[in-house]
N, C-alpha and C. Protein backbone atom coordinates (compact mmCIF):
# COMPACT_ATOMS: atom_id res chain seq x y z
N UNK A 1 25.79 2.15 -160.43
CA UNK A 1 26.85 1.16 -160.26
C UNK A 1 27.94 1.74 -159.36
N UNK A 2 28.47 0.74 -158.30
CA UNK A 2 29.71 1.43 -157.52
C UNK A 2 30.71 0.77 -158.20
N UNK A 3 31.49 1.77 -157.84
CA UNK A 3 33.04 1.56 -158.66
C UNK A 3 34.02 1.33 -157.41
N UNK A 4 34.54 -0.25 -157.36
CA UNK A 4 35.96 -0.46 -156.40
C UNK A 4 36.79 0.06 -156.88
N UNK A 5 38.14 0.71 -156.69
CA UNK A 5 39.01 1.28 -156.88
C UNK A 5 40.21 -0.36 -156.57
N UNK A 6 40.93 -0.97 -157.48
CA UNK A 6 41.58 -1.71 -157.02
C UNK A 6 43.25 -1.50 -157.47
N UNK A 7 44.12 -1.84 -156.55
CA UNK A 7 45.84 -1.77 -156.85
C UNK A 7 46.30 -3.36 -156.87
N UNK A 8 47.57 -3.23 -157.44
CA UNK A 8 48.33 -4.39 -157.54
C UNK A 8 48.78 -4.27 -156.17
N UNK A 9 49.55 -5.68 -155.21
CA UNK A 9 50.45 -5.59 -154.13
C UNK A 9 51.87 -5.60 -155.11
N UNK A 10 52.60 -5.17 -154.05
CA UNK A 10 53.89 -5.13 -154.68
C UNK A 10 54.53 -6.69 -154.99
N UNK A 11 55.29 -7.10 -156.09
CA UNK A 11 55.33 -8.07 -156.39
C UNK A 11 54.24 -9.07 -156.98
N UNK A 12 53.01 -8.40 -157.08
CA UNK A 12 51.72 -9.17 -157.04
C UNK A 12 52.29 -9.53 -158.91
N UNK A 13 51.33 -10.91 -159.27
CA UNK A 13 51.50 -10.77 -161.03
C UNK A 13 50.23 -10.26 -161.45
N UNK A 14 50.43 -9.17 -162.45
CA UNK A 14 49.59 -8.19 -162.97
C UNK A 14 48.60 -8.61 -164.17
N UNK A 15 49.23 -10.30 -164.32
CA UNK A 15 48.62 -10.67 -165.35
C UNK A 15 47.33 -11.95 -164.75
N UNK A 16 47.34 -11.87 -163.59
CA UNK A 16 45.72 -12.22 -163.16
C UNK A 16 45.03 -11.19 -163.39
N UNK A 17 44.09 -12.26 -163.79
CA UNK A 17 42.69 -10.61 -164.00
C UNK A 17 42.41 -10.67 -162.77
N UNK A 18 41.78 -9.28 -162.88
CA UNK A 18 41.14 -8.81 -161.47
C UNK A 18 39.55 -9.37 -161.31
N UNK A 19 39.18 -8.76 -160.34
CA UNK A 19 37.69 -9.93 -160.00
C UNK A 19 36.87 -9.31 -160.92
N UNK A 20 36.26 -10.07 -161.70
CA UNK A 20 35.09 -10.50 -162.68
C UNK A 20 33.92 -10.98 -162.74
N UNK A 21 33.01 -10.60 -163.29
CA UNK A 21 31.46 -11.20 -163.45
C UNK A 21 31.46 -12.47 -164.68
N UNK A 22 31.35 -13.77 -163.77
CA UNK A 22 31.54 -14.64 -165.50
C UNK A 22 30.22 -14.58 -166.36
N UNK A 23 28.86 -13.83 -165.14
CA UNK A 23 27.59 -13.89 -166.14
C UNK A 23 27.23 -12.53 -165.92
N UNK A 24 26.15 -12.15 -166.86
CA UNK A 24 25.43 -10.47 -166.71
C UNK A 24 24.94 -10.46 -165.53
N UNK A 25 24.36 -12.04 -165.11
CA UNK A 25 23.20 -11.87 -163.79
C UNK A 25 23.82 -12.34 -162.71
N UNK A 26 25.44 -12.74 -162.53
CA UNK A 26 26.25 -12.91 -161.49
C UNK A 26 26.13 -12.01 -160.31
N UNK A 27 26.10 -12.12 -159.12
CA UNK A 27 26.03 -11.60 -158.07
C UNK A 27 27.25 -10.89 -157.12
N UNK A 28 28.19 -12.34 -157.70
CA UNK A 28 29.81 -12.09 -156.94
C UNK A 28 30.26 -12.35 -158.28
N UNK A 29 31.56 -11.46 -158.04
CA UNK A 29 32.78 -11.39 -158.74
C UNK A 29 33.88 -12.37 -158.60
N UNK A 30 34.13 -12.94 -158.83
CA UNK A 30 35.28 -14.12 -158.98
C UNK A 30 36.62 -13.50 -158.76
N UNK A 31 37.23 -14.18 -157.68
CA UNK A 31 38.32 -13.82 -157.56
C UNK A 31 39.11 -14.62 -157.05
N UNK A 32 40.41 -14.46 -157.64
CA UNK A 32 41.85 -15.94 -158.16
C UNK A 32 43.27 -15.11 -157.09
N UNK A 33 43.75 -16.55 -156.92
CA UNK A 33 44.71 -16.95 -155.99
C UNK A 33 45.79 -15.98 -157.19
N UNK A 34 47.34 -15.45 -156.57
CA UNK A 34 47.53 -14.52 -157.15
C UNK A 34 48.89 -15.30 -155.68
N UNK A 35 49.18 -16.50 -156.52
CA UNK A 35 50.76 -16.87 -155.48
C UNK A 35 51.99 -16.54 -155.76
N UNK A 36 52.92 -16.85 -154.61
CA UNK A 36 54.15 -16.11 -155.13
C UNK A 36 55.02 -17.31 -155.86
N UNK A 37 55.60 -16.60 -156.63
CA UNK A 37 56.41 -17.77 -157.72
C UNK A 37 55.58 -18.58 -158.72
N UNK A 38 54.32 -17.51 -158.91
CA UNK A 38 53.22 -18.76 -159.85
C UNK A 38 53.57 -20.23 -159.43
N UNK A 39 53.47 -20.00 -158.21
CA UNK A 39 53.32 -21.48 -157.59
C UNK A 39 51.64 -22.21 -157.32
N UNK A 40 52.14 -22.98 -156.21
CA UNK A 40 50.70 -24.26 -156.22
C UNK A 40 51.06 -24.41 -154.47
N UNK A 41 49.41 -24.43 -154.19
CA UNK A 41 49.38 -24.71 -152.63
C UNK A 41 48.37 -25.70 -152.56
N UNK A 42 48.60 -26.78 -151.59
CA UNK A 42 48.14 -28.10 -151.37
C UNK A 42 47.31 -27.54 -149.69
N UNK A 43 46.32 -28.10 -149.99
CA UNK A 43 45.03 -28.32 -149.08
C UNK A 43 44.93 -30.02 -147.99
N UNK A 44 45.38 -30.02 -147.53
CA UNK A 44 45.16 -31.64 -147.10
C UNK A 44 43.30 -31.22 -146.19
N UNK A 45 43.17 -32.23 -146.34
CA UNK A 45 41.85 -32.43 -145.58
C UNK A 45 41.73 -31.91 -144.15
N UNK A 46 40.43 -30.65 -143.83
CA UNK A 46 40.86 -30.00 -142.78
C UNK A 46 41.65 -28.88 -142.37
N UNK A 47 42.62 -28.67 -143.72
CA UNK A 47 43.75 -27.74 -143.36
C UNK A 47 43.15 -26.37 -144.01
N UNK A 48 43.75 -25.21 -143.55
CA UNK A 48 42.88 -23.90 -143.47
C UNK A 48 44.15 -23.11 -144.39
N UNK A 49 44.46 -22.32 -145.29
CA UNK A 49 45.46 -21.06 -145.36
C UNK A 49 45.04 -20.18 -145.93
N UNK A 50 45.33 -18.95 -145.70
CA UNK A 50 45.27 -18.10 -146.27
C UNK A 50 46.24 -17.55 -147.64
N UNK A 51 44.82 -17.34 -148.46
CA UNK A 51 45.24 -17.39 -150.14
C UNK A 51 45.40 -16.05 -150.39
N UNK A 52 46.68 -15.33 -150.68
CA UNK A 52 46.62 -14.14 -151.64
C UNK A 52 46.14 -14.32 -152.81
N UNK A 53 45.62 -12.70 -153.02
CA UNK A 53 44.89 -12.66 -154.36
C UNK A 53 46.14 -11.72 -155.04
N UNK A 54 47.04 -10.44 -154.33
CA UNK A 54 47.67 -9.83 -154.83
C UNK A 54 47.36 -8.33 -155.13
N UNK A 55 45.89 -8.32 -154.40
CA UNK A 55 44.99 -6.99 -154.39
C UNK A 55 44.82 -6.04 -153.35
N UNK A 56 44.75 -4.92 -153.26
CA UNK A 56 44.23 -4.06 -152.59
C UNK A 56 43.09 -3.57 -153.09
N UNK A 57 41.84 -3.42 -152.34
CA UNK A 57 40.86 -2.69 -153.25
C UNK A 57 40.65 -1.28 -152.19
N UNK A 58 39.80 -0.47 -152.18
CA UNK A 58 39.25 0.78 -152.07
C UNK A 58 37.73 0.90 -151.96
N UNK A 59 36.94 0.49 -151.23
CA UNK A 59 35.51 0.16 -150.41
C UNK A 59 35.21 1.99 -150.59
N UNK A 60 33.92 2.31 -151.55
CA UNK A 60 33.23 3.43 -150.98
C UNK A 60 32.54 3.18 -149.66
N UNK A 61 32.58 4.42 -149.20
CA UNK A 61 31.94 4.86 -147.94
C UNK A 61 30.68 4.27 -148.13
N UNK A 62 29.93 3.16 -146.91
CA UNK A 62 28.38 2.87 -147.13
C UNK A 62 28.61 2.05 -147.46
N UNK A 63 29.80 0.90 -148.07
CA UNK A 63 29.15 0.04 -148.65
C UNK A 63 30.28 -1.16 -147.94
N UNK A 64 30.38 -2.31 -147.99
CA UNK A 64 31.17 -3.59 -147.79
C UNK A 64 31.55 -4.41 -149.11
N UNK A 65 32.55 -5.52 -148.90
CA UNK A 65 32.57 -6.18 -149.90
C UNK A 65 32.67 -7.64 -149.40
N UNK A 66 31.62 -8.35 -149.77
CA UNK A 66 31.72 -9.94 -148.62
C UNK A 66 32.27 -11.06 -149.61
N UNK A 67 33.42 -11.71 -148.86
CA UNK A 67 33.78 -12.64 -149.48
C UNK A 67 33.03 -14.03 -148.95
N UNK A 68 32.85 -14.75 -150.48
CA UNK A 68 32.08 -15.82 -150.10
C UNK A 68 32.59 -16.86 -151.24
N UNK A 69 32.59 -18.36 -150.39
CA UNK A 69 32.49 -19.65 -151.29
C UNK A 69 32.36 -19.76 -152.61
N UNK A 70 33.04 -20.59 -153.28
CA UNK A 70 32.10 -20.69 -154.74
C UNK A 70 31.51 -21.92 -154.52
N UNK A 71 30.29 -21.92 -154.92
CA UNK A 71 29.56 -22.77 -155.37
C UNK A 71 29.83 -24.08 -155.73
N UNK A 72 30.87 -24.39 -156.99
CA UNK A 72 31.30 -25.44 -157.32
C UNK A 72 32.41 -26.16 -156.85
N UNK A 73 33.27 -25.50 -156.48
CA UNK A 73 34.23 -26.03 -155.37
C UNK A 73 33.93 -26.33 -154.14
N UNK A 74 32.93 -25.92 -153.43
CA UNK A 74 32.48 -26.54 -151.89
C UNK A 74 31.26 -27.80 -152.44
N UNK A 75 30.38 -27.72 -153.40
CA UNK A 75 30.47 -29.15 -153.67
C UNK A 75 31.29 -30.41 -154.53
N UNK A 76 32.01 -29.92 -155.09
CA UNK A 76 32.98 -30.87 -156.00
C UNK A 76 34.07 -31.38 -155.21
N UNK A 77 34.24 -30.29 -154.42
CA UNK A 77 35.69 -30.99 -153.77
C UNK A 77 35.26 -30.25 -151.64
N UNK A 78 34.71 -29.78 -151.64
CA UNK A 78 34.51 -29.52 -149.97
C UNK A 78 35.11 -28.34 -149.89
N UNK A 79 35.51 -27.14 -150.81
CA UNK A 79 36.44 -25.81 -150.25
C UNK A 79 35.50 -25.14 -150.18
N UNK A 80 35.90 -24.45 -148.44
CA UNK A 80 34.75 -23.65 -148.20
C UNK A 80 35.80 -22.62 -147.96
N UNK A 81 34.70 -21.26 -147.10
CA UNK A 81 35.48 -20.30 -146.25
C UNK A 81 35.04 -20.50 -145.18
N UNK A 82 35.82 -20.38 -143.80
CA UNK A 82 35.51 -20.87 -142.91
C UNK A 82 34.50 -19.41 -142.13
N UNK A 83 34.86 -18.22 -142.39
CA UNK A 83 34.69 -17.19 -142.02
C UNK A 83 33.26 -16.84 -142.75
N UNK A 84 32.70 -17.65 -143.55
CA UNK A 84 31.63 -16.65 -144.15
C UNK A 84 30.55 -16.73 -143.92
N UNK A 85 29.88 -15.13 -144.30
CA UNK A 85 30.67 -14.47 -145.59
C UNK A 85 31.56 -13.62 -144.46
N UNK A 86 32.60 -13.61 -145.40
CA UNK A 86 33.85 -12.21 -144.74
C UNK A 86 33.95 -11.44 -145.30
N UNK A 87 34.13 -10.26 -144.01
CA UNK A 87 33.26 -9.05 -144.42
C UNK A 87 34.63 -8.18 -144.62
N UNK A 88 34.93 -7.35 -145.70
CA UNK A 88 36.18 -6.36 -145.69
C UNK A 88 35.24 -4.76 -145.64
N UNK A 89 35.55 -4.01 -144.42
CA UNK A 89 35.30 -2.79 -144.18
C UNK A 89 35.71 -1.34 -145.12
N UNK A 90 34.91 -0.56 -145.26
CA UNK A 90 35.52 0.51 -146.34
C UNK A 90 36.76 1.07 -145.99
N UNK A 91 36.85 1.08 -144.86
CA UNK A 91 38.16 1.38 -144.57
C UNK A 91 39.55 0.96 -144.08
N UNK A 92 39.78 -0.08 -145.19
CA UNK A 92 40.87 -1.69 -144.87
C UNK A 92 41.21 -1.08 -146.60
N UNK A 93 42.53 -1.13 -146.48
CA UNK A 93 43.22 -0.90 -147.43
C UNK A 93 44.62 -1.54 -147.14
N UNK A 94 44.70 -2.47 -147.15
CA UNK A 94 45.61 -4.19 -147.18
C UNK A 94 45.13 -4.49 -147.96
N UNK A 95 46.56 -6.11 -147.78
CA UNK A 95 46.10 -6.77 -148.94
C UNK A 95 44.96 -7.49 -148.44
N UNK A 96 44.29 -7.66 -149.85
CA UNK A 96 43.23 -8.68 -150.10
C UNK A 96 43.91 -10.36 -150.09
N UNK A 97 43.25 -10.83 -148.94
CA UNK A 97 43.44 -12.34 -149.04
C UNK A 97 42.22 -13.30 -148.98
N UNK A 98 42.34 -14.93 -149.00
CA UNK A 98 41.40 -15.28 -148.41
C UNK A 98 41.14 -16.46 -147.86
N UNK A 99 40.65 -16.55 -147.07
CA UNK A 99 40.85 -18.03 -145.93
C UNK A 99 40.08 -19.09 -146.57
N UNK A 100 40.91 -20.11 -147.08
CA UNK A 100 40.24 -21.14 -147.27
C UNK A 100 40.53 -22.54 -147.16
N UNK A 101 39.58 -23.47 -146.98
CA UNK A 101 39.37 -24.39 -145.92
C UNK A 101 39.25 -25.34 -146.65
N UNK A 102 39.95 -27.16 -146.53
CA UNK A 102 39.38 -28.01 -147.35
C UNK A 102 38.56 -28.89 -146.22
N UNK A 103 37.36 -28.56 -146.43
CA UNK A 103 36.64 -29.80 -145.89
C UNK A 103 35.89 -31.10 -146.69
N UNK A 104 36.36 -30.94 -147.74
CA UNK A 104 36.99 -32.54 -147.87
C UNK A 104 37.76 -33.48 -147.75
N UNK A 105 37.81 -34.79 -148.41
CA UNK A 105 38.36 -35.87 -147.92
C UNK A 105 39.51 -36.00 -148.46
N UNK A 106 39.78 -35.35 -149.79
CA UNK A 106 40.64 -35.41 -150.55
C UNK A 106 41.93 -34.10 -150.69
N UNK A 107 43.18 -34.09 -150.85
CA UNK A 107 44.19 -33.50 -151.18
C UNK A 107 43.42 -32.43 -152.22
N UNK A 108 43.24 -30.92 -152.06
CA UNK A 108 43.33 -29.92 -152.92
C UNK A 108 43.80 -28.69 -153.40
N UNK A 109 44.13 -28.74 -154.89
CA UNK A 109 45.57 -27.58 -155.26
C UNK A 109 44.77 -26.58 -155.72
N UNK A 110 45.24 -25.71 -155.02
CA UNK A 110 44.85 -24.44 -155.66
C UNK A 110 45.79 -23.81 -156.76
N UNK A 111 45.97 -23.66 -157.81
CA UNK A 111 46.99 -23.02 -158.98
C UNK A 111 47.31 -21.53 -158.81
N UNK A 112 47.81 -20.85 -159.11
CA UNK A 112 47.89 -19.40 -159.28
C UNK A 112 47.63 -19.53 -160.53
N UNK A 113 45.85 -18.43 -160.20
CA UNK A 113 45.78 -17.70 -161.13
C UNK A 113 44.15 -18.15 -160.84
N UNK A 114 43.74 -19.34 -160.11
CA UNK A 114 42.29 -20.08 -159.65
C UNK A 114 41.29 -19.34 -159.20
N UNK A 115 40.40 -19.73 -159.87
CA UNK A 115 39.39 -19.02 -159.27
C UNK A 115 39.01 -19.36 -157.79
N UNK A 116 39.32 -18.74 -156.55
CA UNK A 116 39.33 -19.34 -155.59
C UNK A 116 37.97 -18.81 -154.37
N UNK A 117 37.56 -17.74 -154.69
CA UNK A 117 36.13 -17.06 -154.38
C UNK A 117 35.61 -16.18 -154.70
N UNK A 118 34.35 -15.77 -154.38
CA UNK A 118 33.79 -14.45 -154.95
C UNK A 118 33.38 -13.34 -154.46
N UNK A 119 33.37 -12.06 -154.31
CA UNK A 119 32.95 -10.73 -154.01
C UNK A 119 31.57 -10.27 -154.39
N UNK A 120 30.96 -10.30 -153.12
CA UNK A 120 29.53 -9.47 -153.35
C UNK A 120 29.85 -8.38 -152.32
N UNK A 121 29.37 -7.15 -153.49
CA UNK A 121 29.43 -5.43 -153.04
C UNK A 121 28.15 -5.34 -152.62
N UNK A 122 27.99 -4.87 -151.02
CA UNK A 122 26.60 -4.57 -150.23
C UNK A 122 26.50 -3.25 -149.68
N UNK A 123 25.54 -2.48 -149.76
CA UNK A 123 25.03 -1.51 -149.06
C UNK A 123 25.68 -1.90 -147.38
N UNK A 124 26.04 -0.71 -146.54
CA UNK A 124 26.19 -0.79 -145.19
C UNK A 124 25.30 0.18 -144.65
N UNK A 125 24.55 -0.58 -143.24
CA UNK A 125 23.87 0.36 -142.83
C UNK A 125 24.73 0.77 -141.17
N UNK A 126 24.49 1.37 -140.25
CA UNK A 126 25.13 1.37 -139.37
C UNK A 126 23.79 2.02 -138.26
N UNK A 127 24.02 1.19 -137.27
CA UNK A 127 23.29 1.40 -136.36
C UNK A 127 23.61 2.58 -134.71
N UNK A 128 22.80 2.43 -134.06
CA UNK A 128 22.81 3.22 -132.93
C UNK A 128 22.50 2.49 -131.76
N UNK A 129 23.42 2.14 -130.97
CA UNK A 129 22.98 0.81 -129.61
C UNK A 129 22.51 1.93 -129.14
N UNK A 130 21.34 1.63 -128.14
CA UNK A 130 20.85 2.31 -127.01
C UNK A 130 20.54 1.54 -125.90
N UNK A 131 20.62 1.30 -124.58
CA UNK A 131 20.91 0.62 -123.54
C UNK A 131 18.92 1.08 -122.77
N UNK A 132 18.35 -0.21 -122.91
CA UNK A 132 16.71 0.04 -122.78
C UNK A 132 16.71 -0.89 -121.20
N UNK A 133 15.43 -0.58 -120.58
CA UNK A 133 15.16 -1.44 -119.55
C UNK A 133 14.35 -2.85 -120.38
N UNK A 134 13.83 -2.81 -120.75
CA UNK A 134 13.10 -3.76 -121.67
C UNK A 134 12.95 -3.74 -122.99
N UNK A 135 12.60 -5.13 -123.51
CA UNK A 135 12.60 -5.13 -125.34
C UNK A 135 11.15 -5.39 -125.46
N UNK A 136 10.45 -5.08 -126.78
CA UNK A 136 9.24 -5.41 -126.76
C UNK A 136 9.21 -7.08 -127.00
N UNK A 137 7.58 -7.62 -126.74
CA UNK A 137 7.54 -8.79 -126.38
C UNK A 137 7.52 -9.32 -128.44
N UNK A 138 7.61 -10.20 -128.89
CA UNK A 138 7.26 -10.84 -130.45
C UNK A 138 6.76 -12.41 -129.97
N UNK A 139 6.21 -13.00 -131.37
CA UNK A 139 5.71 -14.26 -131.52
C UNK A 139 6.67 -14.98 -131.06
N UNK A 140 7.88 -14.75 -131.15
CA UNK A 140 9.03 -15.91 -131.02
C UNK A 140 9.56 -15.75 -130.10
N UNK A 141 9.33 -14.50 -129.28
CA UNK A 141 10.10 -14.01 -127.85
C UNK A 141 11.93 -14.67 -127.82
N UNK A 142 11.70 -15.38 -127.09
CA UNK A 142 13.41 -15.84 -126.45
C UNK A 142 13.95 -17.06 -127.47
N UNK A 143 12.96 -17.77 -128.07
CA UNK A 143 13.02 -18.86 -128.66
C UNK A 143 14.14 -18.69 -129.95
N UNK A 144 15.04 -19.82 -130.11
CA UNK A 144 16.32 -19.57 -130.62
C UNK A 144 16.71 -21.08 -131.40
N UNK A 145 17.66 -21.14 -131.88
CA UNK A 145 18.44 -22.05 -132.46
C UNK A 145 17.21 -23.26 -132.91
N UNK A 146 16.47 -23.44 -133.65
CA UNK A 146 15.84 -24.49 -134.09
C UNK A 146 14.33 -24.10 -133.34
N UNK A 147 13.76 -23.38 -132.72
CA UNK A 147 12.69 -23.30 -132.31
C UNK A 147 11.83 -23.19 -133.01
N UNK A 148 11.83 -22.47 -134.21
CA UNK A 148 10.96 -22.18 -135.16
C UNK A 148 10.51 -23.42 -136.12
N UNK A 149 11.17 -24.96 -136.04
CA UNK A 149 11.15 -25.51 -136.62
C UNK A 149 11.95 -26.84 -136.93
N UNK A 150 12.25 -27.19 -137.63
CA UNK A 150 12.92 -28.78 -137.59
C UNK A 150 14.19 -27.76 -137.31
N UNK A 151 15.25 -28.47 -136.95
CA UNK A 151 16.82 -28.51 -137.15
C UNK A 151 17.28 -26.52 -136.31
């Protein structure tokens, strides 16, 4: 098991929990809006802001932490992330925020304290560009965006 290392921001309220597994077999960790003045932020249709959580976390070396959608809010009401998944690097030690988007039709509040997305911890691998005269040839060669199939 990796262990995030996480801090409060200054002023942050200490009495949000920090990100959580709501099941044993959960994947992402849940993690809540963390506003200032235990206030409430309104979403109009289309409109994008960025949500503090009130966190700093601490990424081991090797690994990422991707923020992604929940599930029930991008179908119940259209809140997505526009960015995802978004990726926070091991070595970003800011605050934790997170961009989110109403693409629905309807007016939506986010509360302090909401569950507003979730954290999946991934292995990082890191590569080596090397600058070739040619790539080898494959079944799919150049073929792109829908080639393989409907859509």
């Amino acid at each position: 098991m990796v262990t995030i290392r996480v801090i409060h921001d200054e002023g942050a309220d200490r009495d949000v929990p920090l990100p959580s597994y709501e099941t044993a077999g959960a994947a992402g960790a849940d993690i809540r809006a963390n506003l200032p003045d235990r206030g409430r932020l309104q979403l109009a249709p289309g409109e994008r802001a960025l949500v503090p959580t009130g966190l700093r976390i601490e990424i081991p070396a090797g690994y990422e932490v991707q923020i992604r959608p929940r599930s029930g809010l991008a179908l119940k009401h259209g809140i997505t992330l526009p960015n995802t998944p978004g990726t926070i690097d091991s070595d970003y030690r800011g605050p934790l925020g997170v961009i989110v988007m109403n693409a629905g039709q309807e007016l939506f509040e986010i509360a302090h304290g909401d569950r507003i997305a979730q954290m999946v911890v991934a292995p990082v691998l890191q590569a080596r560009f090397e600058l070739a005269d040619a790539l080898s040839s494959s079944a799919r060669g150049a073929g792109g965006f829908g080639s393989t199939g409907r859509g």
